[in-house]
Protein backbone atom coordinates (compact mmCIF):
# COMPACT_ATOMS: atom_id res chain seq x y z
CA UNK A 1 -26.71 419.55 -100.36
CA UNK A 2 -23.76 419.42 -97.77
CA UNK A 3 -20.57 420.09 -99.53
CA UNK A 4 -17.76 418.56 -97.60
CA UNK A 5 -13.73 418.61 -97.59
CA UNK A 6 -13.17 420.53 -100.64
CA UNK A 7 -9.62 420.87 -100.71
CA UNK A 8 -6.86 421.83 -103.81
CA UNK A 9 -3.39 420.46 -103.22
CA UNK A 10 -0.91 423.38 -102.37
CA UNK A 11 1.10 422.96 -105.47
CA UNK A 12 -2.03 423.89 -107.94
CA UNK A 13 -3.49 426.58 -105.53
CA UNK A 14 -3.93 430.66 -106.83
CA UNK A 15 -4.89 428.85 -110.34
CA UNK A 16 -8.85 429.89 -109.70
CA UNK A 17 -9.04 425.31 -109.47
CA UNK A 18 -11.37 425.77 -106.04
CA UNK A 19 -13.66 428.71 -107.47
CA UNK A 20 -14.46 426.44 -110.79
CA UNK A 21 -14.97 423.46 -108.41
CA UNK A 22 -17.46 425.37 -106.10
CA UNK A 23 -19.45 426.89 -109.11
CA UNK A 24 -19.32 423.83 -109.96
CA UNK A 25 -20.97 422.00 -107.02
CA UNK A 26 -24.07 425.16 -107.10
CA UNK A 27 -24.66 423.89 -110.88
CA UNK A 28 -24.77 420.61 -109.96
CA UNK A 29 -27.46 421.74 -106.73
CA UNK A 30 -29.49 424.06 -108.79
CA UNK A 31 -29.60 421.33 -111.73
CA UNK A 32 -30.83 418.41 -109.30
CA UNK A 33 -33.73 421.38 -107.28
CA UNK A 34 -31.49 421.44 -104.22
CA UNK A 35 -32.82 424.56 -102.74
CA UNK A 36 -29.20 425.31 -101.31
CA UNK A 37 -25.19 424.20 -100.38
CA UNK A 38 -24.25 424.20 -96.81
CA UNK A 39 -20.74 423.33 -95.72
CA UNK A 40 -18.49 423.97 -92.32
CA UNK A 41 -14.60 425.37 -92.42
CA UNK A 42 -12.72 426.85 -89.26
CA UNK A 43 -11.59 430.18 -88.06
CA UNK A 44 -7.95 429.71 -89.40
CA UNK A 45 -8.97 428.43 -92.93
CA UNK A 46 -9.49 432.42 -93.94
CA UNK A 47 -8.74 431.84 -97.60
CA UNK A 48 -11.86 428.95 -97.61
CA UNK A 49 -13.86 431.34 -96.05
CA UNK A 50 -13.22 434.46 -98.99
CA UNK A 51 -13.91 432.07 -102.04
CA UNK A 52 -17.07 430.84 -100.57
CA UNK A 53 -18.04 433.78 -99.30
CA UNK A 54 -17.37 435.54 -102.92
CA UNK A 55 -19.44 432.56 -104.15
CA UNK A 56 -22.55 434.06 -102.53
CA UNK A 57 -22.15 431.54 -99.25
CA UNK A 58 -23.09 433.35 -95.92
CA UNK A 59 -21.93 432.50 -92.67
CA UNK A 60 -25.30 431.29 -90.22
CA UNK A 61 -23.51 430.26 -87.21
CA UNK A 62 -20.77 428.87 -85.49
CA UNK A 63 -19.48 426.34 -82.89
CA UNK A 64 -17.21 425.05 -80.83
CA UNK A 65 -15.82 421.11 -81.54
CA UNK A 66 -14.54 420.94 -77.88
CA UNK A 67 -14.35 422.08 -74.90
CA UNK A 68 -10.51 422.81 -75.86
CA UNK A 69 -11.59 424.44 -78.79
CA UNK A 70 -13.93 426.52 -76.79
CA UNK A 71 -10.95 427.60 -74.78
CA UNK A 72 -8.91 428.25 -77.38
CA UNK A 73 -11.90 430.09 -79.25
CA UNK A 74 -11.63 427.82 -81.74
CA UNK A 75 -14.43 428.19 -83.60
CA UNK A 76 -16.39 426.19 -86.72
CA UNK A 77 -18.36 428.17 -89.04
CA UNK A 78 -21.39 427.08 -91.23
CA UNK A 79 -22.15 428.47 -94.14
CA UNK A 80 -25.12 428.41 -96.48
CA UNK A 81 -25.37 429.32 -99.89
CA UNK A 82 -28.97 429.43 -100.94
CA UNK A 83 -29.80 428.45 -104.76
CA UNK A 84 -33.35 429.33 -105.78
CA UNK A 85 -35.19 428.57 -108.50
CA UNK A 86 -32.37 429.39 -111.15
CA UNK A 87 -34.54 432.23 -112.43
């Protein structure tokens, strides 16, 4: 399952909304077999990258989304969060 654009206005963040949301989306995975969540954030988006790496997500790669961004070492990170059985 691909989990894309999660995003909690500014005005509601620091409230724990985007950790219930993200358990949320594993539940709904490991409820429907998925065998596990992958999604994409960048390098500057360091607070996405703490809640889903506290989430159990780890990071399996990276690229580049242009050849600016490959000068500026901008990089894109995929993560994968893998679900199991549930047992």
């Amino acid at each position: 399952l691909e989990l894309k654009r999660m995003s909690v206005s500014r005005e509601h963040r620091g409230r724990g909304l985007a950790r219930a949301l993200c358990r949320e989306v594993l539940a709904f995975a490991r409820a429907r077999g998925y065998g596990a969540v992958v999604l994409s954030t960048s390098v500057v988006q360091v607070a996405a990258q703490k809640l889903y790496e506290g989430q159990g997500f780890r990071k399996v790669g990276y690229t580049y989304p242009s050849l600016l961004g490959t000068l500026l070492n901008f990089q894109v990170f995929q993560y994968r969060c893998d679900l199991g059985d549930g047992t």
